[in-house]
PDB file of N, CA and C in Angstrom:
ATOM      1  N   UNK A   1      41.222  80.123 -61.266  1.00  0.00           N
ATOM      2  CA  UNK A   1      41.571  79.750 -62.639  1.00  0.00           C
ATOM      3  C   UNK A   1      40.286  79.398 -63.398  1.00  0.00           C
ATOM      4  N   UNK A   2      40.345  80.025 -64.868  1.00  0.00           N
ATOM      5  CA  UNK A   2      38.903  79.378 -65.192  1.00  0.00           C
ATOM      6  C   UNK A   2      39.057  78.284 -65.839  1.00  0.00           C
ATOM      7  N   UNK A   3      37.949  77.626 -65.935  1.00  0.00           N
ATOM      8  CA  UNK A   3      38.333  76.449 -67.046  1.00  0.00           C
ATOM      9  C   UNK A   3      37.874  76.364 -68.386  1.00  0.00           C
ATOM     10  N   UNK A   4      37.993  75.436 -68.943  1.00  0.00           N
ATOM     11  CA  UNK A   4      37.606  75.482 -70.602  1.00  0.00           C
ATOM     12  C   UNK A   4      36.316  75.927 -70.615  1.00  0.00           C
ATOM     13  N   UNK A   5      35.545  74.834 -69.966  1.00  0.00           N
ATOM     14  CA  UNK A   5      34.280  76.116 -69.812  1.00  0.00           C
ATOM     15  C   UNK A   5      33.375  77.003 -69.753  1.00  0.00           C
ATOM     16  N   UNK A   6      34.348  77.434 -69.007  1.00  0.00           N
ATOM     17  CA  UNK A   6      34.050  79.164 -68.945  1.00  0.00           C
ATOM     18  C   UNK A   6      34.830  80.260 -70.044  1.00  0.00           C
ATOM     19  N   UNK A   7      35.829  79.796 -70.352  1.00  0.00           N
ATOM     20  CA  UNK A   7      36.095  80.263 -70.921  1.00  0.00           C
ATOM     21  C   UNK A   7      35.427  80.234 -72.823  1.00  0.00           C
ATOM     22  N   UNK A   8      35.175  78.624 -73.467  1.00  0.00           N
ATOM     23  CA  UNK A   8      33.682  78.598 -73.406  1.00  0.00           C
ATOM     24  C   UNK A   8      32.750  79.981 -74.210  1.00  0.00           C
ATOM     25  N   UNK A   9      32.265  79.452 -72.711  1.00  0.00           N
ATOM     26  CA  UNK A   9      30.856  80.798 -72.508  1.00  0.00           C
ATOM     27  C   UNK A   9      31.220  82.107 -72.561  1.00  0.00           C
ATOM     28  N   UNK A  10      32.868  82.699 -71.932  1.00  0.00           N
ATOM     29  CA  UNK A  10      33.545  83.609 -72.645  1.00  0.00           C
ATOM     30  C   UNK A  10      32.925  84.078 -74.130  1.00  0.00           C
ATOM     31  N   UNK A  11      33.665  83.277 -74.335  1.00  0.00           N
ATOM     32  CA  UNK A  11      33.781  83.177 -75.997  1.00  0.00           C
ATOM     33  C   UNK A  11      32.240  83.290 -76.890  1.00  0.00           C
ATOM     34  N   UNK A  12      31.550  82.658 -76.315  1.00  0.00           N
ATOM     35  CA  UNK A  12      30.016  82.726 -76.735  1.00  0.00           C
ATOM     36  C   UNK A  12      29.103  84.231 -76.228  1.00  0.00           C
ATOM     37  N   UNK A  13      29.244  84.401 -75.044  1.00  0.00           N
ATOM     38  CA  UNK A  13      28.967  86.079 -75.022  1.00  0.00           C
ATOM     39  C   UNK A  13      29.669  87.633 -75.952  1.00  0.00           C
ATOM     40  N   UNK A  14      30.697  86.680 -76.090  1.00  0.00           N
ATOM     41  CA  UNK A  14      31.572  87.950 -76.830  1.00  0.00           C
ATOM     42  C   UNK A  14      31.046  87.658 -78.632  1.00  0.00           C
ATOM     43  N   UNK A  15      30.976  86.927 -79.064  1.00  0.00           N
ATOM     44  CA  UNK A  15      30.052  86.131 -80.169  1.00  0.00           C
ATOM     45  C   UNK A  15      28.470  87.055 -80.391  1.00  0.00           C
ATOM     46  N   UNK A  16      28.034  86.587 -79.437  1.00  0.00           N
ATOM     47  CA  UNK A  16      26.542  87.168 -79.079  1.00  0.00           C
ATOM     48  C   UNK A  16      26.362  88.160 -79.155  1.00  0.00           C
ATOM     49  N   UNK A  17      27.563  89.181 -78.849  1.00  0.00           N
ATOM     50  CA  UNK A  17      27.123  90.450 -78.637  1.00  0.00           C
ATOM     51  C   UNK A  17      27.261  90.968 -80.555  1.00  0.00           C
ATOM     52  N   UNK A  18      28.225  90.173 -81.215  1.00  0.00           N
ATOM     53  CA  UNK A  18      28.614  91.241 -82.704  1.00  0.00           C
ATOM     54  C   UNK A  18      27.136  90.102 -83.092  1.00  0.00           C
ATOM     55  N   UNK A  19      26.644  89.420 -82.860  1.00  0.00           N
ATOM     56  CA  UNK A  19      25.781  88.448 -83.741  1.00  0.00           C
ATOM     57  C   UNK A  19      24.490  89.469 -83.447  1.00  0.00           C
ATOM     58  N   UNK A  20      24.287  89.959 -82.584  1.00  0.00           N
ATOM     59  CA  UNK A  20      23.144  90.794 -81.640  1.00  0.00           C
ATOM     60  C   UNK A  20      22.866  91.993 -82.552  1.00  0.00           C
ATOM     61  N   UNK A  21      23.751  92.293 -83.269  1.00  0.00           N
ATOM     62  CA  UNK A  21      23.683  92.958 -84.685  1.00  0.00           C
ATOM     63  C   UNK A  21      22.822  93.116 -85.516  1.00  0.00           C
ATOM     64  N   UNK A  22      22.644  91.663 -85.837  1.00  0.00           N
ATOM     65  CA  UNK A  22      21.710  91.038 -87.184  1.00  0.00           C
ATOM     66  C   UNK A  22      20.191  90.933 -87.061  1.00  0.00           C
ATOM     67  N   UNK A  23      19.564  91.386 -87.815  1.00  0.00           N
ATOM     68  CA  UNK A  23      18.167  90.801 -87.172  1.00  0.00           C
ATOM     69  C   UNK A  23      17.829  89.744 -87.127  1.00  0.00           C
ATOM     70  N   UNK A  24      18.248  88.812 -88.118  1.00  0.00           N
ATOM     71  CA  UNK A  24      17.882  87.674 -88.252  1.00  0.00           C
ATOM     72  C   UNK A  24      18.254  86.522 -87.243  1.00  0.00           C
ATOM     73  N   UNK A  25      19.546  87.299 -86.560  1.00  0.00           N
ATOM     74  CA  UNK A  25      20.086  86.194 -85.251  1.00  0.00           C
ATOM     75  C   UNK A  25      19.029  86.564 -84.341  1.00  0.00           C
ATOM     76  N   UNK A  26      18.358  87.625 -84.164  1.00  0.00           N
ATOM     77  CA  UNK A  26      17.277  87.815 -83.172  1.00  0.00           C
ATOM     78  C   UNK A  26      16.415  87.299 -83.545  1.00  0.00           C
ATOM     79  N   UNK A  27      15.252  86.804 -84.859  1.00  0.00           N
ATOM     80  CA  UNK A  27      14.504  85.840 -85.017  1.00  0.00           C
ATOM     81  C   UNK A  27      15.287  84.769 -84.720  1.00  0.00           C
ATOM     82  N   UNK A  28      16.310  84.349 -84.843  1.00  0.00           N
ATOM     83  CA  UNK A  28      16.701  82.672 -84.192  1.00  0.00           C
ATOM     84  C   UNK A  28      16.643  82.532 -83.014  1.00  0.00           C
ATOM     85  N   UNK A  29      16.757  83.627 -82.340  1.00  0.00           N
ATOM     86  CA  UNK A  29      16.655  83.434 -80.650  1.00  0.00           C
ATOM     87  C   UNK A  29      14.887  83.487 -80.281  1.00  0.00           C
ATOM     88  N   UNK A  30      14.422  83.662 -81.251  1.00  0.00           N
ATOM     89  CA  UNK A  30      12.981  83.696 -80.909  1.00  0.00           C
ATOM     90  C   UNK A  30      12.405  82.826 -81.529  1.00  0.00           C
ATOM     91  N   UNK A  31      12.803  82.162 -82.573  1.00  0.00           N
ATOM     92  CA  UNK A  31      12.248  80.735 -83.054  1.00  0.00           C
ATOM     93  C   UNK A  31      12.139  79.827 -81.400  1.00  0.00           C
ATOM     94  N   UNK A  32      10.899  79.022 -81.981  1.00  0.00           N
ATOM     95  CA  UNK A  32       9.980  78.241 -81.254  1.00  0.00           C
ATOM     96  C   UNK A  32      10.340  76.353 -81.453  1.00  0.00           C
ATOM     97  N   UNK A  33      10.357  76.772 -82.560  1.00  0.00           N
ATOM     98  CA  UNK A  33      10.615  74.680 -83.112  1.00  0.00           C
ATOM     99  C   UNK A  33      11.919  74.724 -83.413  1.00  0.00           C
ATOM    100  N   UNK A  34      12.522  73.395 -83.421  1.00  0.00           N
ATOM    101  CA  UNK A  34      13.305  73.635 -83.844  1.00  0.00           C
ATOM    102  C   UNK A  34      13.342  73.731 -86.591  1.00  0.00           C
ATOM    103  N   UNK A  35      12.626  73.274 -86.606  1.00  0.00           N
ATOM    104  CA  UNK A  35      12.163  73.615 -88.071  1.00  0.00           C
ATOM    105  C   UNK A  35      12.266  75.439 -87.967  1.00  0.00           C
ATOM    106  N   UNK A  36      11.505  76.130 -87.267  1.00  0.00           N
ATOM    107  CA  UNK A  36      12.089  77.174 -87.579  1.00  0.00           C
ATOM    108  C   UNK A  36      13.754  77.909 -87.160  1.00  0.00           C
ATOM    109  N   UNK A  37      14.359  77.075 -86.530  1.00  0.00           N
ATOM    110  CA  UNK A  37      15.552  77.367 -85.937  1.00  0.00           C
ATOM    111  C   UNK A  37      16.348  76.817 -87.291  1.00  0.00           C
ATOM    112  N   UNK A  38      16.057  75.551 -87.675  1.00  0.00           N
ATOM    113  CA  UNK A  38      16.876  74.853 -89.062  1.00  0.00           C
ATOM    114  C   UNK A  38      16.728  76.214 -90.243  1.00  0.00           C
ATOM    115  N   UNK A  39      15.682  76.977 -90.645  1.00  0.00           N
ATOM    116  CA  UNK A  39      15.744  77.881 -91.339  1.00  0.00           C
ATOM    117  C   UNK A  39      16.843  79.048 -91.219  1.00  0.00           C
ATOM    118  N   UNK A  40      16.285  79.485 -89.887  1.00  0.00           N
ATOM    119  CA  UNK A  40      17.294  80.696 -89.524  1.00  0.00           C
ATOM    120  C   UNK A  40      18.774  80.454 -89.631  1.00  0.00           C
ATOM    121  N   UNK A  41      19.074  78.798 -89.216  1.00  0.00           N
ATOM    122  CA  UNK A  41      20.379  78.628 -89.824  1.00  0.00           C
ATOM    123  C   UNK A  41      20.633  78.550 -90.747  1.00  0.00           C
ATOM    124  N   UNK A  42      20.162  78.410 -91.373  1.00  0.00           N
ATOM    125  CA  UNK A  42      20.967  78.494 -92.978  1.00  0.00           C
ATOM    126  C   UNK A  42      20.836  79.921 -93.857  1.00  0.00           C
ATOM    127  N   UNK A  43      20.133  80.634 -93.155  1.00  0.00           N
ATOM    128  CA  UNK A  43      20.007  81.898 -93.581  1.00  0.00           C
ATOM    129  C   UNK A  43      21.622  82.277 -92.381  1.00  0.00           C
ATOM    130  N   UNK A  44      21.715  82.287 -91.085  1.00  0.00           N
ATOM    131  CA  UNK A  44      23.323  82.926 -90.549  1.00  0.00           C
ATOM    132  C   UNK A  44      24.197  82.364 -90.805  1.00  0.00           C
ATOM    133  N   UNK A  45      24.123  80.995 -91.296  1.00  0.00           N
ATOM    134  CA  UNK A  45      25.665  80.430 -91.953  1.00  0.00           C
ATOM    135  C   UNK A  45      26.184  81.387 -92.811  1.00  0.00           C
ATOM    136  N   UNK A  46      25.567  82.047 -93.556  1.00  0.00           N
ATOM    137  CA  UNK A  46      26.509  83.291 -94.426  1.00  0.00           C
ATOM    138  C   UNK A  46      27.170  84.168 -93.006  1.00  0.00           C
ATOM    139  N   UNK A  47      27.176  84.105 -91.854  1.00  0.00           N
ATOM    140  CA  UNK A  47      27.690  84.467 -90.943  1.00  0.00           C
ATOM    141  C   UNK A  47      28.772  83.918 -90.618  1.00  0.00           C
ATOM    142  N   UNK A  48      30.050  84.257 -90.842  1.00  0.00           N
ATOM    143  CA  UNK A  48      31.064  83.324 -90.036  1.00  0.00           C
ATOM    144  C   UNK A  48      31.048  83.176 -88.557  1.00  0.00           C
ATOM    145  N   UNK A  49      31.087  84.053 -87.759  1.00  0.00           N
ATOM    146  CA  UNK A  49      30.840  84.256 -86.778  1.00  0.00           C
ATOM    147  C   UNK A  49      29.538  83.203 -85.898  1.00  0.00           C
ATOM    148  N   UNK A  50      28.917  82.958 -86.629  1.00  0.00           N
ATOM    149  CA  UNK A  50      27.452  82.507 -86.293  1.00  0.00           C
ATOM    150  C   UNK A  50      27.923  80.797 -86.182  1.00  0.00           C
ATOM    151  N   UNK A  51      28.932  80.229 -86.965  1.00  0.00           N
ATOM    152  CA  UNK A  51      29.027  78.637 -86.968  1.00  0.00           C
ATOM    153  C   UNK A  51      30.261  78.584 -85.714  1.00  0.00           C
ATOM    154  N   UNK A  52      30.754  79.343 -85.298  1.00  0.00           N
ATOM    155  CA  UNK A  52      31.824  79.018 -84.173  1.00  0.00           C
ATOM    156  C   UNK A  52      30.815  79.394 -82.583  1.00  0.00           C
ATOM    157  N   UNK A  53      29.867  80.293 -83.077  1.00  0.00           N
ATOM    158  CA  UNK A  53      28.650  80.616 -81.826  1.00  0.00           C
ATOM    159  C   UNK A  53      27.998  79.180 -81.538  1.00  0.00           C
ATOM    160  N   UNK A  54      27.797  78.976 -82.490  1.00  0.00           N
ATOM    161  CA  UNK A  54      26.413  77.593 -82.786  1.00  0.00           C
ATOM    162  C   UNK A  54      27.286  76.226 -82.064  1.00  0.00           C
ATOM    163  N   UNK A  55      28.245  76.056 -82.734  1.00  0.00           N
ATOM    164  CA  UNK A  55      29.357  75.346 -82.164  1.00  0.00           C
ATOM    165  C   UNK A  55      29.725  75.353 -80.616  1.00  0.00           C
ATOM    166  N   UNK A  56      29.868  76.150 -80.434  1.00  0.00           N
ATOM    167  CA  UNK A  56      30.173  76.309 -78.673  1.00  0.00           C
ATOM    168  C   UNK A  56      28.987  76.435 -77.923  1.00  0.00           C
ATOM    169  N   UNK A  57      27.623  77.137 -78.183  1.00  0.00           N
ATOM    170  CA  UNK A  57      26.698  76.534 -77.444  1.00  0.00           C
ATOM    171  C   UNK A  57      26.309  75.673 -77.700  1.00  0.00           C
ATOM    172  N   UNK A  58      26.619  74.377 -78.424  1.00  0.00           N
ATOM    173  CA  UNK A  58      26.258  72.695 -78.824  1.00  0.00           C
ATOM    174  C   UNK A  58      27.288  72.392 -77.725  1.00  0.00           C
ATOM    175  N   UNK A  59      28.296  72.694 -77.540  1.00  0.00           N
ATOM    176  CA  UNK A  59      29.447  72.089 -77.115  1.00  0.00           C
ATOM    177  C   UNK A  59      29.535  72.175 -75.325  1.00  0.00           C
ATOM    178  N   UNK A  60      28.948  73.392 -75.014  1.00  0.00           N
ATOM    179  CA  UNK A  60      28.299  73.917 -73.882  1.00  0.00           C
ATOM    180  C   UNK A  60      27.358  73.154 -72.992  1.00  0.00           C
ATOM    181  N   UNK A  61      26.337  73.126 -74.201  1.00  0.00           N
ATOM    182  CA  UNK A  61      25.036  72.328 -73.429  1.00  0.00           C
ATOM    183  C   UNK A  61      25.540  71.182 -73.263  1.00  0.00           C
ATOM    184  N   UNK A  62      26.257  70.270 -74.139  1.00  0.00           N
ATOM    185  CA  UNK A  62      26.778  68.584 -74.203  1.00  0.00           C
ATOM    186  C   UNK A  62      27.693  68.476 -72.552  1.00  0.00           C
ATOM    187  N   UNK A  63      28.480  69.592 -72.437  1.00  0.00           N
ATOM    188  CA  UNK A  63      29.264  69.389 -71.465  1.00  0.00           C
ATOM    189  C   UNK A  63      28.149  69.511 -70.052  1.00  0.00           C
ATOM    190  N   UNK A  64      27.358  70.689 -70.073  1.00  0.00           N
ATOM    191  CA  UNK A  64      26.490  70.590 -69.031  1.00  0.00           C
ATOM    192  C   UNK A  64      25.706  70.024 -68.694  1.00  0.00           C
ATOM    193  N   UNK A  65      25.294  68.801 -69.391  1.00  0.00           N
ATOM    194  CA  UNK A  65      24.326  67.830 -69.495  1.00  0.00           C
ATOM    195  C   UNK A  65      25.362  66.858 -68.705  1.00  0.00           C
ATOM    196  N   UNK A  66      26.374  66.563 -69.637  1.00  0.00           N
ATOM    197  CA  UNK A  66      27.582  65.735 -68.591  1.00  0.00           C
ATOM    198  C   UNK A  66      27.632  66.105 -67.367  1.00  0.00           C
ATOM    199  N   UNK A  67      28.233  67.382 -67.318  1.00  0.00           N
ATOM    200  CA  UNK A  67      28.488  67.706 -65.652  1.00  0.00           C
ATOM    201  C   UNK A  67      27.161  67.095 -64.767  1.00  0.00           C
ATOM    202  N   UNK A  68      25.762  67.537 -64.949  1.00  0.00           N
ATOM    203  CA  UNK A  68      24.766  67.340 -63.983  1.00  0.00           C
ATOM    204  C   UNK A  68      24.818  65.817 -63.935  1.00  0.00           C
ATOM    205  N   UNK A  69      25.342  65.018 -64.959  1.00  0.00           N
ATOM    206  CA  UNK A  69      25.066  63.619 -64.247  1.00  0.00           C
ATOM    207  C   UNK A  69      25.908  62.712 -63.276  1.00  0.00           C
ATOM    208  N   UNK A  70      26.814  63.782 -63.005  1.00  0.00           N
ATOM    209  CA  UNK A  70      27.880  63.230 -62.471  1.00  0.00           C
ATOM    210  C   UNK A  70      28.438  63.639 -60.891  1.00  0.00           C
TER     211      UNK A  70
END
């Protein structure tokens, strides 16, 4: 059975792949600071797609940070 998750990260690969599209989501994956990452977002927020991505890998990392301490 999977769990939330994974299912999750599901959801974030399948995301990734229509976002993988854009060029500009590929400069965000290659931004260095986060100042240049704050730019690139507000340039893919005209992305719908891009705030439910952003969202679940925030939501992702928070949970996996939990899991390892436990």
């Amino acid at each position: 059975m999977r769990t939330p998750l994974d299912r999750a990260r599901a959801k974030v690969e399948e995301i990734e792949r229509e976002l993988k599209k854009y060029p500009d989501f590929h400069l965000y994956l290659l931004a260095r600071t986060r100042e240049e990452r704050s730019r690139m977002e507000l340039l893919l927020s005209a992305i719908p797609a891009f705030d439910l991505w952003h969202k679940l890998q925030n939501s992702i990392s928070a949970a996996s940070i939990t899991l390892e301490q436990h």
